[in-house]
Protein backbone atom coordinates (compact mmCIF):
# COMPACT_ATOMS: atom_id res chain seq x y z
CA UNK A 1 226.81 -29.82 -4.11
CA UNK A 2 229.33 -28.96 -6.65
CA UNK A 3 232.81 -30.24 -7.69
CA UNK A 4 235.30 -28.37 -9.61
CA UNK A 5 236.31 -30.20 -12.56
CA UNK A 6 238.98 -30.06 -15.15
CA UNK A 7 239.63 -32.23 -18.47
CA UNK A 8 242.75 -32.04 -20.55
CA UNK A 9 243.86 -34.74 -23.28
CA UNK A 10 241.90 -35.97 -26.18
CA UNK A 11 243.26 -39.87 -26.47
CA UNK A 12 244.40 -42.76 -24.58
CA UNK A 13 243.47 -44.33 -21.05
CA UNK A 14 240.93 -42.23 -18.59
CA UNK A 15 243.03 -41.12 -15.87
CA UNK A 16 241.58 -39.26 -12.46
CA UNK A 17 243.68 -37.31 -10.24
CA UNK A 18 243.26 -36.40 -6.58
CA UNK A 19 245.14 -33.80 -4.91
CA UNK A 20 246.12 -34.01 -1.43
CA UNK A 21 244.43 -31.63 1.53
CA UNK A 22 244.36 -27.83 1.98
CA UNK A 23 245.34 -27.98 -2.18
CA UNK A 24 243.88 -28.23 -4.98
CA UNK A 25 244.28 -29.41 -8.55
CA UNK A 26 246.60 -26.82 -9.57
CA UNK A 27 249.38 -29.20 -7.91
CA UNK A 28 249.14 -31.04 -10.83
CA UNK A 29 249.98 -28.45 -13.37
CA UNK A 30 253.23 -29.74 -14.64
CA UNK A 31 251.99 -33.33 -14.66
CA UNK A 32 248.93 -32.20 -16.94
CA UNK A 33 251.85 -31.12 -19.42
CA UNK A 34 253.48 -34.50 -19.62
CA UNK A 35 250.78 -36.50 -19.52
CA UNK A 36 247.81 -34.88 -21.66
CA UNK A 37 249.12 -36.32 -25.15
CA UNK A 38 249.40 -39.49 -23.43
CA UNK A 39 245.87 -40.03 -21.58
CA UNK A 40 242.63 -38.55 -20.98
CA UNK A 41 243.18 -36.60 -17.39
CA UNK A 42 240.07 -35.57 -15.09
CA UNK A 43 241.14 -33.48 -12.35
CA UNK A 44 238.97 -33.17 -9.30
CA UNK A 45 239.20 -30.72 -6.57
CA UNK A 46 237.91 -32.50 -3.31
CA UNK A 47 234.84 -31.57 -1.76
CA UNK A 48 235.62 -28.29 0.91
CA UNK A 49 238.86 -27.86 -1.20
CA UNK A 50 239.87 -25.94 -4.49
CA UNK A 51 237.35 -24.68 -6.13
CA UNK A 52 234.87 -27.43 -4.67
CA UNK A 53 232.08 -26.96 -2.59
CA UNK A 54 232.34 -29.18 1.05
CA UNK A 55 229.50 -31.79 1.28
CA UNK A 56 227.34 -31.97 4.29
CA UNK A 57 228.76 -35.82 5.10
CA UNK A 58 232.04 -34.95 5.04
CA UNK A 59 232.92 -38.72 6.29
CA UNK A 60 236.19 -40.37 3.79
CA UNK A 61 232.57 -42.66 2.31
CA UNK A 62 230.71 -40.21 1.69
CA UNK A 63 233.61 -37.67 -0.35
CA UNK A 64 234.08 -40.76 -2.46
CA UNK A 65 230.67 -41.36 -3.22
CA UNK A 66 230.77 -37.58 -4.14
CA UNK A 67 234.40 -38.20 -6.70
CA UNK A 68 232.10 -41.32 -8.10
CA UNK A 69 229.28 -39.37 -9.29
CA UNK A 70 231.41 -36.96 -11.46
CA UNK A 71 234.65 -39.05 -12.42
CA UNK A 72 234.38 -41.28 -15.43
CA UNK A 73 232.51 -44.39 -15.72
CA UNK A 74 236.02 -46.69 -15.47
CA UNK A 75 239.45 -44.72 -15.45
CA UNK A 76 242.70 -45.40 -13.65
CA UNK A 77 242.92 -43.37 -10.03
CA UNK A 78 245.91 -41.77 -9.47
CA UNK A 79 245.70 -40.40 -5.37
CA UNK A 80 248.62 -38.47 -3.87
CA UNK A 81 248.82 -37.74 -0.13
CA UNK A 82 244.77 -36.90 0.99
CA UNK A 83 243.57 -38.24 -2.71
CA UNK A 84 245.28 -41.64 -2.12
CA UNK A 85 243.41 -42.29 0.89
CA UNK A 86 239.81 -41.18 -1.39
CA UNK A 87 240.99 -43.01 -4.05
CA UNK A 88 241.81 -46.05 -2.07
CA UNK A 89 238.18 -45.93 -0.75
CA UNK A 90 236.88 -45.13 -4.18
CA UNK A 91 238.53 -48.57 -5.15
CA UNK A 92 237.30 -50.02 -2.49
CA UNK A 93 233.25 -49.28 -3.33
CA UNK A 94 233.54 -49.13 -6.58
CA UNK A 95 236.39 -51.70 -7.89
CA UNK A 96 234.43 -52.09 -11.57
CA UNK A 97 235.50 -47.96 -11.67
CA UNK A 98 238.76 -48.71 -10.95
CA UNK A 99 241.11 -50.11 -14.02
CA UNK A 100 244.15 -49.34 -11.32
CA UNK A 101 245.60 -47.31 -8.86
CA UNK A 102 248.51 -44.88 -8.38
CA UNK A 103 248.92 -44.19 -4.59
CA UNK A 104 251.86 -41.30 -4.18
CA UNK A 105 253.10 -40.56 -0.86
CA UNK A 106 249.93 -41.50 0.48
CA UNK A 107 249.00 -44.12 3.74
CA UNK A 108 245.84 -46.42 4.80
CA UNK A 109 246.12 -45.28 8.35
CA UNK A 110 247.93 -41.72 8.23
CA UNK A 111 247.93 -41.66 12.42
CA UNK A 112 249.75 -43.79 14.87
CA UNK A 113 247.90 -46.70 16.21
CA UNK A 114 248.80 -49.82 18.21
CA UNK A 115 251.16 -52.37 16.14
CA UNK A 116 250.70 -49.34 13.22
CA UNK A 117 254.15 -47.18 13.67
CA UNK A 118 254.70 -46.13 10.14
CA UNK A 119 252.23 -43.19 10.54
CA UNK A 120 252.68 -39.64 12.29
CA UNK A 121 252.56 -39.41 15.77
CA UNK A 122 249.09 -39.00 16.98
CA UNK A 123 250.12 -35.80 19.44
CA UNK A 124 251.94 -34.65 16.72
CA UNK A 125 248.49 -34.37 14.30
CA UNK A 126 246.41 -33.22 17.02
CA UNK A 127 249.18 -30.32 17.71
CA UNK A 128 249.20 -29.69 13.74
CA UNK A 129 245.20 -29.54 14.21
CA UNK A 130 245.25 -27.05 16.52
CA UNK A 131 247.52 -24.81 14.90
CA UNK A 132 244.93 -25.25 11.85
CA UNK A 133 242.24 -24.25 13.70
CA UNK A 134 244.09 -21.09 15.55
CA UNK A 135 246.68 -19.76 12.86
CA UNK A 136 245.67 -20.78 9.37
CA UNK A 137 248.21 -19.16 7.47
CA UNK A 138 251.19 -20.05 9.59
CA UNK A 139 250.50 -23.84 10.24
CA UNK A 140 249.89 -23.63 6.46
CA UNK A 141 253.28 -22.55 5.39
CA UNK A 142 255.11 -24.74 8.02
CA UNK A 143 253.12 -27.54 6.34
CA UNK A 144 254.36 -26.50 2.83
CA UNK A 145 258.54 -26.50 4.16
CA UNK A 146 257.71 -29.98 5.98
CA UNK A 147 256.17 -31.56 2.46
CA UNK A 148 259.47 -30.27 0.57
CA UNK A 149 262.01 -31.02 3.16
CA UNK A 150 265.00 -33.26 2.22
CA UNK A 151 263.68 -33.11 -1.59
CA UNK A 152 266.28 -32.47 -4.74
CA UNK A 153 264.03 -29.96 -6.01
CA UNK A 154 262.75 -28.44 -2.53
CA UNK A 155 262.88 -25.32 -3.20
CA UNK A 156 261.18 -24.92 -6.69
CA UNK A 157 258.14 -27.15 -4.95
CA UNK A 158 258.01 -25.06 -2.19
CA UNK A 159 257.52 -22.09 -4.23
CA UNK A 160 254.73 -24.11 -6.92
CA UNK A 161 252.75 -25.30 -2.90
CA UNK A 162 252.86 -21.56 -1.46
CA UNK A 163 251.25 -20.72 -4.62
CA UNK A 164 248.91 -22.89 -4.63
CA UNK A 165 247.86 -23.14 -0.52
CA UNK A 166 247.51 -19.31 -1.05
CA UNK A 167 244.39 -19.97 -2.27
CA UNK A 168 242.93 -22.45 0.69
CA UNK A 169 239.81 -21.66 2.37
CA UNK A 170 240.80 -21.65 6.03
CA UNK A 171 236.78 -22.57 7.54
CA UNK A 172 237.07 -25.74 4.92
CA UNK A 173 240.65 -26.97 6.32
CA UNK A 174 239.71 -28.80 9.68
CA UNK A 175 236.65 -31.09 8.46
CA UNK A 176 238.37 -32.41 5.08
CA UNK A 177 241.96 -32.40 7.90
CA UNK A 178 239.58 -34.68 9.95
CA UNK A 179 239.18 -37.14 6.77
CA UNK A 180 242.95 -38.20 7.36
CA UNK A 181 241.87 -39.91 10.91
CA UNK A 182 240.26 -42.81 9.46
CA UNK A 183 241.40 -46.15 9.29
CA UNK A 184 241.34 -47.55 5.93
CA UNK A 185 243.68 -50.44 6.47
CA UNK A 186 240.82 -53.32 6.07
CA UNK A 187 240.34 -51.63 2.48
CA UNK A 188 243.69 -52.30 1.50
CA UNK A 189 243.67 -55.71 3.00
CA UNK A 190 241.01 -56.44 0.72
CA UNK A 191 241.80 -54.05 -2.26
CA UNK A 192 242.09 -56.26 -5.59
CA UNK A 193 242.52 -53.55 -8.54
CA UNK A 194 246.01 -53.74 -9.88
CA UNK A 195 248.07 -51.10 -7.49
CA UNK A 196 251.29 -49.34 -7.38
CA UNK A 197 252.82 -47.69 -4.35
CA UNK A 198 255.24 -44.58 -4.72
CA UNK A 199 256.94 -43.48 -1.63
CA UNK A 200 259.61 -40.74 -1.07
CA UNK A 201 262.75 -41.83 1.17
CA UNK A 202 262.72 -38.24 2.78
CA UNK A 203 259.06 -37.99 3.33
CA UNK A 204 258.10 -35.58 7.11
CA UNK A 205 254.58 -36.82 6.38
CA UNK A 206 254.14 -40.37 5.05
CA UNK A 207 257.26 -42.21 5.96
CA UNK A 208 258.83 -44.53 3.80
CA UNK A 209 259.30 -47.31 6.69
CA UNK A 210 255.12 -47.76 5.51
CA UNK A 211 256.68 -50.22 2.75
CA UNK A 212 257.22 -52.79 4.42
CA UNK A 213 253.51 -52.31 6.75
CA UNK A 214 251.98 -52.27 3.41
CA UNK A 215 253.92 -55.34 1.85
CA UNK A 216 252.48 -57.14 4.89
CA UNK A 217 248.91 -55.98 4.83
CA UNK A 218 248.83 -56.81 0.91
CA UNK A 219 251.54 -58.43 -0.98
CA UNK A 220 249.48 -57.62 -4.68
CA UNK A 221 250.39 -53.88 -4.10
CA UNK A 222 253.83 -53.11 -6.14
CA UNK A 223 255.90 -50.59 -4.16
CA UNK A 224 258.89 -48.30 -5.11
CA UNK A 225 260.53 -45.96 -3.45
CA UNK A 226 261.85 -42.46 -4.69
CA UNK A 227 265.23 -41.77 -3.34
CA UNK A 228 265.11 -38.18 -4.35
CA UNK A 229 261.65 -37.03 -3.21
CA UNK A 230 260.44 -36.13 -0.26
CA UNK A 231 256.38 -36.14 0.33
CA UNK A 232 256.01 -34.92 -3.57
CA UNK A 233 257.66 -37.63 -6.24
CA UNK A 234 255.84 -36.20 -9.19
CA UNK A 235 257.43 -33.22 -9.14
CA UNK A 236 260.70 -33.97 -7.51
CA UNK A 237 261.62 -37.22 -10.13
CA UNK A 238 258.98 -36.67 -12.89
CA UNK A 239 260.20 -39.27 -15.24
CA UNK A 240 260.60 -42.29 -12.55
CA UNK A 241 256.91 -41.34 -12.00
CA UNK A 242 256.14 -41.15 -15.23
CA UNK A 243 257.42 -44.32 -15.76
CA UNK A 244 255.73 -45.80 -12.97
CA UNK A 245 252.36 -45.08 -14.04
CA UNK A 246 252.73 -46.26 -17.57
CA UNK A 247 254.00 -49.47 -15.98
CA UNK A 248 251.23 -49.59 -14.05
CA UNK A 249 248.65 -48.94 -17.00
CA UNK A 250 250.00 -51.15 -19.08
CA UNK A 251 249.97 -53.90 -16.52
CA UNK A 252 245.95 -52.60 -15.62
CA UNK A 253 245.65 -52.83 -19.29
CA UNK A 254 246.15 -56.64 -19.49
CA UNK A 255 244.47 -57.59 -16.39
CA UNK A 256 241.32 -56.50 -17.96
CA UNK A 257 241.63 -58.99 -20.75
């Protein structure tokens, strides 16, 4: 098993950063820009995804046992979408690894359940499976206009995620899709790494009603939401995230003393 690396940045904190599914780490290209003189980045391209190779367990435990074995020895996580669910499990095995943790646009429980409404609709996912399964390329592109959708900057994000879904592997998509069906709500329950939230307000995918779920499920977690973005803050109000994660460093920073 193999997992595609990257490393940009010579000083500062260890950062990792996890893309989100049917991506890869090329979604973080203008983020590597304004944040390599600032920390030491490790991008990882999740197992069946990018340029990685899948992993016979393909269970949420086992792809973060995978991320463990290559990422640095302590760094802080940041997880958007897919990669905040890893990363959340990552903190949750391995909190020594784990200085903090930047969840974007990214949910414990990503489907419906009972008393958990701030998810998508369950026949909604199974329909999007389907149309995974049947017409790759289609569901794909759909996907990419639904991530962008009520975004300030929609359009130049839905030009930088066609780009970069051009390169998905279609027989990878369903199994690492099938990762977003766990339930990882009793990890955040118990999660104790210092934590920041970032939701957008026009978010198709992770809606930002999942706040207030999260506020109840653990009150440590900071959350702010981005009144501009849709499923893609970084992009869509760099700065505000940029800002976020310093705060968040700094205040990982001192918790470690």
């Amino acid at each position: 098993m193999s997992l595609h690396l990257e490393h940009h940045g010579n000083s500062g904190p260890e950062l990792v950063l996890l893309h989100g599914w049917g991506l890869s780490s090329e979604i973080w290209a203008p983020v590597i820009d304004r944040l390599s003189p600032h920390y030491r980045l490790t991008l990882i391209d999740i197992p069946g995804l990018g340029k990685s190779a899948a992993i016979e367990n393909d269970s949420m435990a086992a792809t973060a046992e995978a991320l463990l074995d290559v990422a640095p020895q302590k760094a802080l996580w940041i997880g958007w979408s897919l990669g905040g669910a890893l990363a959340l499990q990552v903190a949750s095995v391995a909190p020594s690894r784990v200085s903090g943790f930047l969840m974007v646009a990214a949910s414990p429980c990503f489907i419906q359940r009972d008393c958990w409404t701030s998810a998508m609709d369950t026949e909604v996912f199974e329909a999007f499976a389907d149309g995974v399964a049947l017409n790759p390329a289609k569901t794909l592109s759909r996907f990419a206009m639904l991530q962008t959708q009520g975004s300030q900057s929609a359009r130049d994000e839905l030009k930088r995620l066609k780009r970069v879904i051009a390169g998905a592997e279609p027989e990878a998509l369903g199994s690492t899709l099938d990762l977003l069906r766990e339930d990882l709500r009793p990890q955040l329950c118990a999660l104790s790494v210092p934590a920041t939230l970032l939701l957008g307000l026009h978010d198709q995918l992770v809606p930002a009603s999942l706040a207030g779920a999260v506020a109840q499920l653990n009150q440590s977690i900071e959350v702010q939401l981005f009144e501009h973005s849709a499923h893609l803050p970084f992009l869509a109000e760099p700065e505000r995230f940029d800002s976020a994660l310093n705060a968040l460093a700094e205040r990982s920073a001192e918790a470690a003393l």
